[in-house]
Every structure is written in C-alpha cells, then in structure tokens.
N, C-alpha and C. Protein backbone atom coordinates (compact mmCIF):
# COMPACT_ATOMS: atom_id res chain seq x y z
N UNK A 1 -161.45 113.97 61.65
CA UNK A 1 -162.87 113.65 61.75
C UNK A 1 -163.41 114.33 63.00
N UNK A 2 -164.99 114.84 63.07
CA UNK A 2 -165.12 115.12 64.26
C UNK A 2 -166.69 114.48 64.24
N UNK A 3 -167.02 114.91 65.56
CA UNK A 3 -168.61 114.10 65.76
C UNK A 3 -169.43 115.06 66.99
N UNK A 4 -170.68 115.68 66.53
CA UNK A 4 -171.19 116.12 67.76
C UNK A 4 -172.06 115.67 67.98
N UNK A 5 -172.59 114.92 69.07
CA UNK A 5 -173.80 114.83 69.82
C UNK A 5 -174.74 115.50 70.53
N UNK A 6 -176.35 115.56 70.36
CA UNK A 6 -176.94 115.95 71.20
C UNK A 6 -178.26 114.55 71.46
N UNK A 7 -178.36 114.26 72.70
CA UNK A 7 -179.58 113.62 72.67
C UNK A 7 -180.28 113.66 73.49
N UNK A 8 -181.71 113.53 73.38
CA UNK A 8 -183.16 113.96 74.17
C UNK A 8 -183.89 113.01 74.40
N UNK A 9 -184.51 112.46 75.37
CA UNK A 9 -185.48 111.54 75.62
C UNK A 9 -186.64 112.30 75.46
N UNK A 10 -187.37 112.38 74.18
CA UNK A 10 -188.95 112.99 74.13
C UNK A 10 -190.02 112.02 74.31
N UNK A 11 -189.97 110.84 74.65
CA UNK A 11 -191.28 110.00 74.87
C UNK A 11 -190.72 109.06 75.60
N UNK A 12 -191.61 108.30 76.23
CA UNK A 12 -191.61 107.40 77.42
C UNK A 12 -192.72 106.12 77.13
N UNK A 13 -192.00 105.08 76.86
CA UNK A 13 -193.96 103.79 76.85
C UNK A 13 -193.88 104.05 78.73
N UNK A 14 -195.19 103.86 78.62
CA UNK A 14 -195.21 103.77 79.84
C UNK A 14 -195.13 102.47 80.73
N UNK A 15 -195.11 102.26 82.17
CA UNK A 15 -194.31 100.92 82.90
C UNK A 15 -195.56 100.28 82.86
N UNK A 16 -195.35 98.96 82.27
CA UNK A 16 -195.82 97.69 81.95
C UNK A 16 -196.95 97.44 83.82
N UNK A 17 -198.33 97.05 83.90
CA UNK A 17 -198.66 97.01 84.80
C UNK A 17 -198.24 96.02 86.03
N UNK A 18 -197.48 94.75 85.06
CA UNK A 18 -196.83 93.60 86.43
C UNK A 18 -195.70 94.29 87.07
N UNK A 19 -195.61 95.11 86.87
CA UNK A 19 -193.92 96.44 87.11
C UNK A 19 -194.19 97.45 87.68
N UNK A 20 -196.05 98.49 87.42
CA UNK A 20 -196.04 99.09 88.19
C UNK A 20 -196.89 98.93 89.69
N UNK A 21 -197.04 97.62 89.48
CA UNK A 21 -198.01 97.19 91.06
C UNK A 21 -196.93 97.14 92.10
N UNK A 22 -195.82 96.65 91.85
CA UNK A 22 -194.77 96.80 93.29
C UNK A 22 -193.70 97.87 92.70
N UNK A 23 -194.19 99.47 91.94
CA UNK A 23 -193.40 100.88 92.45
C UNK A 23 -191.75 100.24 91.67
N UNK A 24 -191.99 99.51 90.40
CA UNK A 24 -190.53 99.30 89.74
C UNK A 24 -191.06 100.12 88.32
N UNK A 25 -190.14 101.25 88.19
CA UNK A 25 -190.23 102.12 86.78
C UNK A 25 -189.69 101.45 86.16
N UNK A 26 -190.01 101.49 84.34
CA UNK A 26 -189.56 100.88 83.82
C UNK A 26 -187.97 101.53 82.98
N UNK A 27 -187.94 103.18 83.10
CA UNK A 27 -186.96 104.10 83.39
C UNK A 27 -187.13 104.90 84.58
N UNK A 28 -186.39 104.68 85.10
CA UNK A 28 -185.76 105.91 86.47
C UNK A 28 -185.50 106.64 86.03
N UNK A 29 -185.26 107.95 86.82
CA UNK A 29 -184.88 109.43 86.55
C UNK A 29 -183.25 108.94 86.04
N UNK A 30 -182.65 108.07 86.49
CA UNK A 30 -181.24 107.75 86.42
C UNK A 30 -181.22 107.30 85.44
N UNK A 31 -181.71 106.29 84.93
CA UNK A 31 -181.45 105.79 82.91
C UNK A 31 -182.07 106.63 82.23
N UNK A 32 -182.71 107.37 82.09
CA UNK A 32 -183.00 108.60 81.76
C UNK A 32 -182.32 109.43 81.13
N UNK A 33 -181.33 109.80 82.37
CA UNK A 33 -180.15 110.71 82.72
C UNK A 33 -179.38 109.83 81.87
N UNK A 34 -178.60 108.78 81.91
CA UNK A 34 -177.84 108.15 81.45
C UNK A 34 -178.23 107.86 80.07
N UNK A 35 -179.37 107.60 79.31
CA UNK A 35 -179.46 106.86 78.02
C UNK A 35 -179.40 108.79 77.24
N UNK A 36 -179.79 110.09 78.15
CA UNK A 36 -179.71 111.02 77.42
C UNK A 36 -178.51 111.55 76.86
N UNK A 37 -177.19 110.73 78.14
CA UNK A 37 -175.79 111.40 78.01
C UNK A 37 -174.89 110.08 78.17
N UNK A 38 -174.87 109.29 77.35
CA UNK A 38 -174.83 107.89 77.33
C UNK A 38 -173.09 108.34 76.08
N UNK A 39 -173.17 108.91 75.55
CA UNK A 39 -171.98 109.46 74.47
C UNK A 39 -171.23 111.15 74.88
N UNK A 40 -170.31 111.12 74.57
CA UNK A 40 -169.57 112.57 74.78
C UNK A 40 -170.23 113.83 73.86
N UNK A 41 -170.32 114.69 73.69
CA UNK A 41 -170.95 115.61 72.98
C UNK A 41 -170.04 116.15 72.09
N UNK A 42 -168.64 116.05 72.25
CA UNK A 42 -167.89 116.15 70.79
C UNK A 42 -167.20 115.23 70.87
N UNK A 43 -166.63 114.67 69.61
CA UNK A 43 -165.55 113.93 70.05
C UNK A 43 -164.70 114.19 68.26
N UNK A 44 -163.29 114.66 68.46
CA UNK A 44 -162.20 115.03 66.96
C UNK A 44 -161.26 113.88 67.42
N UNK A 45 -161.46 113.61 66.12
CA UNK A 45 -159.80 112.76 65.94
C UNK A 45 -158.92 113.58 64.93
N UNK A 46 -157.60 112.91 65.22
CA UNK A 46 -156.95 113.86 64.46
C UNK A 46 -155.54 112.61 64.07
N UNK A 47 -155.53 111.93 62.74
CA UNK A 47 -154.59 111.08 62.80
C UNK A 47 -153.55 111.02 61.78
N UNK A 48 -152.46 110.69 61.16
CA UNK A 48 -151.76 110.84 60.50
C UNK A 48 -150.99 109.40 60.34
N UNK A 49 -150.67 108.75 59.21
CA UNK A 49 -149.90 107.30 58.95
C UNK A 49 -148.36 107.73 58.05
N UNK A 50 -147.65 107.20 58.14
CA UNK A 50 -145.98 107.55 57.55
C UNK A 50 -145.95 106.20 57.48
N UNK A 51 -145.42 105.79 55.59
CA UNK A 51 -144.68 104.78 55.25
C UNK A 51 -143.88 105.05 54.46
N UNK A 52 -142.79 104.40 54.70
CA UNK A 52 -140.95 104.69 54.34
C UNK A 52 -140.46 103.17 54.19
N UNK A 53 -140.53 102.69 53.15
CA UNK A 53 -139.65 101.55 52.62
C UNK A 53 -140.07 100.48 53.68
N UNK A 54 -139.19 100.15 54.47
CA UNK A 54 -140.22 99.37 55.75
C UNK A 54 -140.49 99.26 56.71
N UNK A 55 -140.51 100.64 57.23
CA UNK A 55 -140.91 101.14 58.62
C UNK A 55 -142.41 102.00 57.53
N UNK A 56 -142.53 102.07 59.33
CA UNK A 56 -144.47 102.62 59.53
C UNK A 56 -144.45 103.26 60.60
N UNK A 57 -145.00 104.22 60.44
CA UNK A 57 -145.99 105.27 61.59
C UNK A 57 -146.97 105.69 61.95
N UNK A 58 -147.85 105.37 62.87
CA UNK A 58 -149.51 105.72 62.75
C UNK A 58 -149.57 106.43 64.38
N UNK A 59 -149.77 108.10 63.87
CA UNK A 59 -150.02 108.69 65.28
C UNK A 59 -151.46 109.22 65.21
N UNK A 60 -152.36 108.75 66.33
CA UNK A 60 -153.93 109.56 66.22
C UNK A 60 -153.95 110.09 67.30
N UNK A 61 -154.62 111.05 67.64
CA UNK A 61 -154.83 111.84 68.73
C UNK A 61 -156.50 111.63 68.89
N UNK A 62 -157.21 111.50 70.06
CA UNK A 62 -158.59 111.35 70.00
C UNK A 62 -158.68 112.45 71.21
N UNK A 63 -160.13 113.42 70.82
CA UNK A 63 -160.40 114.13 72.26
C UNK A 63 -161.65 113.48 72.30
N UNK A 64 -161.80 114.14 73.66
CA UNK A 64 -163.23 113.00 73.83
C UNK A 64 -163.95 114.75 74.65
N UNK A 65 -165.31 114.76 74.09
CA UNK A 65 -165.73 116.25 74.80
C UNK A 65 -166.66 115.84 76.55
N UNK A 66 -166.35 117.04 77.18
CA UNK A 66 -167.07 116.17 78.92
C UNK A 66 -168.30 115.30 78.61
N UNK A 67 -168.28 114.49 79.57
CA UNK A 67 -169.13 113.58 80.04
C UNK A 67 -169.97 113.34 81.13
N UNK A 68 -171.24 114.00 81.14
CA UNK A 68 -171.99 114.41 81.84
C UNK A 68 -172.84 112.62 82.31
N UNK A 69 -172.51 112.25 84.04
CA UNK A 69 -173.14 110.84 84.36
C UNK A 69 -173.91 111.28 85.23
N UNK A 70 -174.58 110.20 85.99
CA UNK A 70 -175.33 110.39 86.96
C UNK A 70 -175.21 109.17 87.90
N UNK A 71 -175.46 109.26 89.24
CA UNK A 71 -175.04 107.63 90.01
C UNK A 71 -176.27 107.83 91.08
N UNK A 72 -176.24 107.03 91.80
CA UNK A 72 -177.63 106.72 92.94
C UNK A 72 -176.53 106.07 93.91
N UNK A 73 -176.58 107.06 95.15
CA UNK A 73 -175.72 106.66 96.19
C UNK A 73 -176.37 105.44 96.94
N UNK A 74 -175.88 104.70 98.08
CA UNK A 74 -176.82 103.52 98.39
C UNK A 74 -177.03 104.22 99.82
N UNK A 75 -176.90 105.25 99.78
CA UNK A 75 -178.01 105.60 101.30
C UNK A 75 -177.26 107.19 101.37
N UNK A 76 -178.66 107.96 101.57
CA UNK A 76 -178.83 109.49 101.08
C UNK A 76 -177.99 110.49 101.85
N UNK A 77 -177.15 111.21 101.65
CA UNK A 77 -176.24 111.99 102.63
C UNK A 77 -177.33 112.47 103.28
N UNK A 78 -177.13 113.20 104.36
CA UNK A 78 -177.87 113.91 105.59
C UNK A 78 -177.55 115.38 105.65
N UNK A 79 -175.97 115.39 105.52
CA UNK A 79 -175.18 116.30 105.49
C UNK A 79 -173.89 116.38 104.42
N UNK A 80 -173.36 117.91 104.18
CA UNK A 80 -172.05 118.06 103.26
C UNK A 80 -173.07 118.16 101.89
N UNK A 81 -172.02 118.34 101.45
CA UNK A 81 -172.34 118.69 99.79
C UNK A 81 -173.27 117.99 98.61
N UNK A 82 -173.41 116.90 99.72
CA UNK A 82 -174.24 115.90 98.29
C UNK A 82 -175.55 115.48 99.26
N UNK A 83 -175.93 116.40 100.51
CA UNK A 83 -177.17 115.88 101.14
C UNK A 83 -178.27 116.07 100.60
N UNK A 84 -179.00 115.07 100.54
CA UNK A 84 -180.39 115.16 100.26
C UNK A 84 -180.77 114.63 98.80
N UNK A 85 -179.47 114.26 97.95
CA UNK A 85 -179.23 113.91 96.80
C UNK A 85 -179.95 112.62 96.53
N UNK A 86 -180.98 111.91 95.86
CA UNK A 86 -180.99 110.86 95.68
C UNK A 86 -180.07 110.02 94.15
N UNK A 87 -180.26 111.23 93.71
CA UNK A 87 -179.05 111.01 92.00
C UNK A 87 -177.90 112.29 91.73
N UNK A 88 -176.49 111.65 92.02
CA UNK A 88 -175.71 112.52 92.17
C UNK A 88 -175.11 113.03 90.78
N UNK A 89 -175.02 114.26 89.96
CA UNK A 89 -174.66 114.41 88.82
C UNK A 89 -172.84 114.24 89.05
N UNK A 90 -172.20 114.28 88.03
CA UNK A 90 -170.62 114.12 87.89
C UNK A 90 -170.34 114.45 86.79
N UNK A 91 -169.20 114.47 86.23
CA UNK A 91 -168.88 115.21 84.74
C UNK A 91 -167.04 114.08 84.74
N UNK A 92 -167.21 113.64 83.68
CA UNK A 92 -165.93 112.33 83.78
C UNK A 92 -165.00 113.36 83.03
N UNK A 93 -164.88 114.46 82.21
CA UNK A 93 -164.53 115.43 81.95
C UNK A 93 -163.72 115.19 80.82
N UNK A 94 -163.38 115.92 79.95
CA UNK A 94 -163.08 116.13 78.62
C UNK A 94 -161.55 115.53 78.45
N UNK A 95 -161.08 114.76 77.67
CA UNK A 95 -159.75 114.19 77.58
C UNK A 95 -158.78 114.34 76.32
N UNK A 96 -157.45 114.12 76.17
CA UNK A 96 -157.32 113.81 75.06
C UNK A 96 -156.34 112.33 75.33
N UNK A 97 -156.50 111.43 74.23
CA UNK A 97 -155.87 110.11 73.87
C UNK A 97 -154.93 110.00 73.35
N UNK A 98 -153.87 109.34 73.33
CA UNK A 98 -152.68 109.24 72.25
C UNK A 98 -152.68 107.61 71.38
N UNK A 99 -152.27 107.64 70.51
CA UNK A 99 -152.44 106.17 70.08
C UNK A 99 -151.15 106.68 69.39
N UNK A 100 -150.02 105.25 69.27
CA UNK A 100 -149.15 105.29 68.62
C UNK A 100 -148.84 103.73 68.52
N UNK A 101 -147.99 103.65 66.86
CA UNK A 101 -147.78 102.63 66.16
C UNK A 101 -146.51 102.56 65.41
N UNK A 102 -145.35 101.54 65.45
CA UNK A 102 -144.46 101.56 65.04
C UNK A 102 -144.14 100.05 64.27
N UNK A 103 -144.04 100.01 62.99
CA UNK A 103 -144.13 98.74 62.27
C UNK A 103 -142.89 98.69 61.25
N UNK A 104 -142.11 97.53 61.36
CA UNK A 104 -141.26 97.26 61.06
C UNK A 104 -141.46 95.59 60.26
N UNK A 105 -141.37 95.79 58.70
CA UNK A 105 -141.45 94.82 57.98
C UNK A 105 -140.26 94.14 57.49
N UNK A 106 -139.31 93.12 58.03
CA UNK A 106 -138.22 92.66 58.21
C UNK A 106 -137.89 92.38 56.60
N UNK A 107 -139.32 91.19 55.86
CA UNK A 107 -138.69 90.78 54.51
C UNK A 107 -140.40 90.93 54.16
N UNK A 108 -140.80 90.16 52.85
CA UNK A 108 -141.46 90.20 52.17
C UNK A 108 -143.11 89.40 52.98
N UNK A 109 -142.40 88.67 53.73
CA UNK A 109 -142.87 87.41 54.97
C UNK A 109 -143.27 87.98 56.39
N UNK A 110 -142.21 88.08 57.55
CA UNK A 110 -142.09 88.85 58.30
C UNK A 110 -141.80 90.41 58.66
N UNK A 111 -142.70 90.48 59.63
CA UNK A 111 -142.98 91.81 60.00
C UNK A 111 -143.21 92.02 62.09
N UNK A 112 -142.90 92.83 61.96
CA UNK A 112 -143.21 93.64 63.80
C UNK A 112 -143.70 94.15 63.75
N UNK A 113 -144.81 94.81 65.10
CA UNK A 113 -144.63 96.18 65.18
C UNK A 113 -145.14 96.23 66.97
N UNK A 114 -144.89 97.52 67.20
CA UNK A 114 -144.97 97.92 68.37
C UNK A 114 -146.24 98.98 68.64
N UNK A 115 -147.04 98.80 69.75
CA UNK A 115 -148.22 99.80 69.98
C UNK A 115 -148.67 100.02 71.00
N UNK A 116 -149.34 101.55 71.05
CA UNK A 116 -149.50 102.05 72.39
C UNK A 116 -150.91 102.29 72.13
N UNK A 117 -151.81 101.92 72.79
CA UNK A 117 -153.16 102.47 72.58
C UNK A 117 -153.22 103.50 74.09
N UNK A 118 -153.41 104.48 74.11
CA UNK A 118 -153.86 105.54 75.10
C UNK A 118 -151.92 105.80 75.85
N UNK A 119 -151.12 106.11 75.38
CA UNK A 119 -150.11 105.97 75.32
C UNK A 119 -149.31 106.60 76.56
N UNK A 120 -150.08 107.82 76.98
CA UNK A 120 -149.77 108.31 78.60
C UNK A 120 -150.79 108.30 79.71
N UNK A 121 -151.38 106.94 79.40
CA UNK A 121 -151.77 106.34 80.67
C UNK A 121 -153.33 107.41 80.98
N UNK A 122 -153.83 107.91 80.25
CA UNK A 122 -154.93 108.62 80.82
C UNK A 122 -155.66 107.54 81.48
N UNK A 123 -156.49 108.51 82.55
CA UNK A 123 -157.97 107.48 83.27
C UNK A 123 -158.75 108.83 83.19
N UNK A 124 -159.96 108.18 83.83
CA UNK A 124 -161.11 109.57 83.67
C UNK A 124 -160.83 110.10 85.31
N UNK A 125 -161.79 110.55 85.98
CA UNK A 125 -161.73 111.31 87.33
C UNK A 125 -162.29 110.29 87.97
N UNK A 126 -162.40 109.86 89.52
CA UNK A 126 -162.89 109.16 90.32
C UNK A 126 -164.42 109.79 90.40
N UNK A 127 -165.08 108.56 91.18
CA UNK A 127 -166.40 108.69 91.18
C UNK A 127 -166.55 110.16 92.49
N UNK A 128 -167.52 110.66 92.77
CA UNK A 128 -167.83 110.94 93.44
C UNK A 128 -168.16 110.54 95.01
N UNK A 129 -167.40 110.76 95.76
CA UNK A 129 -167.25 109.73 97.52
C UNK A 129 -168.85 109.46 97.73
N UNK A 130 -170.31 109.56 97.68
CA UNK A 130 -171.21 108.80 98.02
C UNK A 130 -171.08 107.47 97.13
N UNK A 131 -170.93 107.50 96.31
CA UNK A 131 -171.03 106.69 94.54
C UNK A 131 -169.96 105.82 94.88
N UNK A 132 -168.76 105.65 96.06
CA UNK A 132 -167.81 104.80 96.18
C UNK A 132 -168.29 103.75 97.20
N UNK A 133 -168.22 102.62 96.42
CA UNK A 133 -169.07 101.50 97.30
C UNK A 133 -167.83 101.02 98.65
N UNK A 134 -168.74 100.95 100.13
CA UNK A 134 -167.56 100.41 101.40
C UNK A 134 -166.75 100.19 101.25
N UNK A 135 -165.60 99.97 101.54
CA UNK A 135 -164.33 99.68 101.70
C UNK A 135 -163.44 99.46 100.65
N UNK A 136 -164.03 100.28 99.61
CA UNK A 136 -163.02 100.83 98.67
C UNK A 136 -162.49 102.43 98.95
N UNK A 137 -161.05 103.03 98.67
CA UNK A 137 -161.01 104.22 98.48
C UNK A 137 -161.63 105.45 97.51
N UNK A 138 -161.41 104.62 96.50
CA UNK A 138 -161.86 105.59 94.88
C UNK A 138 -162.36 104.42 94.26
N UNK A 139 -162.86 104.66 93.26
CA UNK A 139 -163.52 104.40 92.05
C UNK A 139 -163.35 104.77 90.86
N UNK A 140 -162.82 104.95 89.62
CA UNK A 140 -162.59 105.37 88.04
C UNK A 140 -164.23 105.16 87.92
N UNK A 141 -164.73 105.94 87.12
CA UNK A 141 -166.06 105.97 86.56
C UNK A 141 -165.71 105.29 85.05
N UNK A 142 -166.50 104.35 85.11
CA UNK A 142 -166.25 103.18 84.13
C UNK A 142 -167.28 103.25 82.75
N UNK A 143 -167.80 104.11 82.96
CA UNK A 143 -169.22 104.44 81.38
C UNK A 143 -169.03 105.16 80.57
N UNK A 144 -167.18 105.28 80.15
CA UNK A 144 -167.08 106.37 79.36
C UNK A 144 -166.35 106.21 78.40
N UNK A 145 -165.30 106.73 77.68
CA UNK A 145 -164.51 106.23 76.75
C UNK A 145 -163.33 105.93 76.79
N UNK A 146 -163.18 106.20 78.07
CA UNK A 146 -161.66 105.49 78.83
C UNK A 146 -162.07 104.87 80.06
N UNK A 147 -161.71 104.20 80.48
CA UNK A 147 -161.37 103.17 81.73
C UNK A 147 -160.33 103.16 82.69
N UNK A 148 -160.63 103.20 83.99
CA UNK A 148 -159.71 103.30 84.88
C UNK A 148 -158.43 102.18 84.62
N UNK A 149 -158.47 101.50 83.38
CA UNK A 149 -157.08 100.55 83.46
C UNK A 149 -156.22 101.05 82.48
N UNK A 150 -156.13 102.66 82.06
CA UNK A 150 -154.95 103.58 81.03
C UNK A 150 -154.61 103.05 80.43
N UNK A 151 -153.25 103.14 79.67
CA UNK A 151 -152.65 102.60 78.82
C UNK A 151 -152.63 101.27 78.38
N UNK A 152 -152.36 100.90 77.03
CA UNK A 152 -152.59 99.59 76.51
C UNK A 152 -151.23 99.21 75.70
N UNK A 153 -150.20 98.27 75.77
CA UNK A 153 -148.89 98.59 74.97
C UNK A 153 -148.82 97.03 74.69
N UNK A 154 -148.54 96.68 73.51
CA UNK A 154 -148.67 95.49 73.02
C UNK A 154 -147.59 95.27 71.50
N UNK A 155 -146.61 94.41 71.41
CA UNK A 155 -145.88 93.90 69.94
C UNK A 155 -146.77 92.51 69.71
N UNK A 156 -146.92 92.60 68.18
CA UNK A 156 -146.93 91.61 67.29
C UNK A 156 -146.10 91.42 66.45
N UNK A 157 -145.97 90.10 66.46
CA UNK A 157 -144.93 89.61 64.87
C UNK A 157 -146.25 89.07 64.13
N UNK A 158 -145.59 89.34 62.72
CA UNK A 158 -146.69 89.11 61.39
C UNK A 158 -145.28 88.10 60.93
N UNK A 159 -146.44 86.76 60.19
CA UNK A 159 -146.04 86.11 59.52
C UNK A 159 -146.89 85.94 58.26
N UNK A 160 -146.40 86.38 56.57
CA UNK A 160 -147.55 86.27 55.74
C UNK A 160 -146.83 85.31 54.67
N UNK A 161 -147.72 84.71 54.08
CA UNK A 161 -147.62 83.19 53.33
C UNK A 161 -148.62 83.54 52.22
C-alpha cells in the first residue's frame, strides 16, 4: 500500500473579535505550519502473513516519508544558528518500521503468540536545542509517527470457547 500527501491551508475565518482585542490569533504562523504538515508526505507499507498448520507469520515493514515541524522557542536566540528565529523549522526525518508476529496455536482452544511492534527500537531525531525545555538534555519530537519510547514487544495467550 502506499499513501501521498500534500496539504495547503487556502483560507483562514478570521479571529473572533473577544480574541482579537488582547493580540490572541486564532491560528499562528505555527498551527498553520503544523495543521499544513500535520502527516508525512509518503508513507508505503509493505507486509506479508505465512500460515503453516499452526504456526503464523506476519512481517510489515512501514516507511514513513520526512516530516517537516515547526516549534516556538520560549525566548529568541540573539546569537548561533537559530538567532532571531521566532518559529524554528525541523524535519523528524524519513524512517523505516519493522513489525513482527509469531503465533503459535497449541490445540483447537489455545493459542500464543509473540510481537514486536517497531522491532529495532527506532525513535525520530531530537528536538532542536532552543525547542528543549530547561533542564532537560534532549527531547524526541513527539508529533509524528513514532515516539521517543521505540520498540513495543508484547505475548498473548488466546483462549477460544
């Protein structure tokens, strides 16, 4: 399967007047930015299932195409690379996923199986150092299709009646 995205903000209502008397937009340049690139611009899966008497196999591969964000530092560099920035662009950058599944149906009743969702631990890239709030080191940029907490590995037993 694959999927491409493109999306455009062509119109705007404009900010409600109890909103624009104290200078609050009702979109910022930043949701803007964000509701335009809010999804990846490609994204292929590619998956395959194997059943054999009573074992199972389900391998998918997901890419995810870059991910273009935007962040609002909480006080404006002066100097270095991101001065003068009030909205810093970033790119969470293009990935691929592993998903794997191993199922083992004991009798007619019981069943196992074993699973890896994102299976070698991917994360996306850290935020950009203005965009990292005090007295943290890094940040995982969290608005995307992976999450700084990687891999997911989990067994179930099936009981059917």
């Amino acid at each position: 399967a694959a999927n491409y995205n493109r999306a455009e903000v062509v119109k705007l209502a404009p900010t409600p007047p109890v909103l624009a008397q104290y200078g609050i937009p009702l979109f910022s340049e930043g949701s803007i930015n964000e509701l335009a690139t809010l999804a990846p611009r490609s994204k292929e899966l590619l998956s395959a299932n194997w059943i054999r008497d009573k074992w199972g196999v389900m391998l998918r591969l997901t890419h995810y195409g870059d991910i273009d964000r935007f962040g609002s530092p909480d006080v404006v560099a002066t100097s270095g690379p991101y001065a003068g920035l009030a909205e810093i662009p970033y790119n969470i950058g293009a990935t691929w996923l592993t998903d794997l599944e191993f199922d083992f149906n004991v009798n007619d009743n019981w069943g196992v199986s074993f699973a890896a969702s994102n299976l070698f631990d991917e994360k996306p890239d850290t935020l950009p150092e203005p965009l990292v709030p005090t007295n943290q080191y890094y940040v995982y940029a969290h608005n995307g299709p992976l999450t700084g907490d990687g891999g997911m590995y989990s067994a179930t037993f099936r009981y059917s009646f």
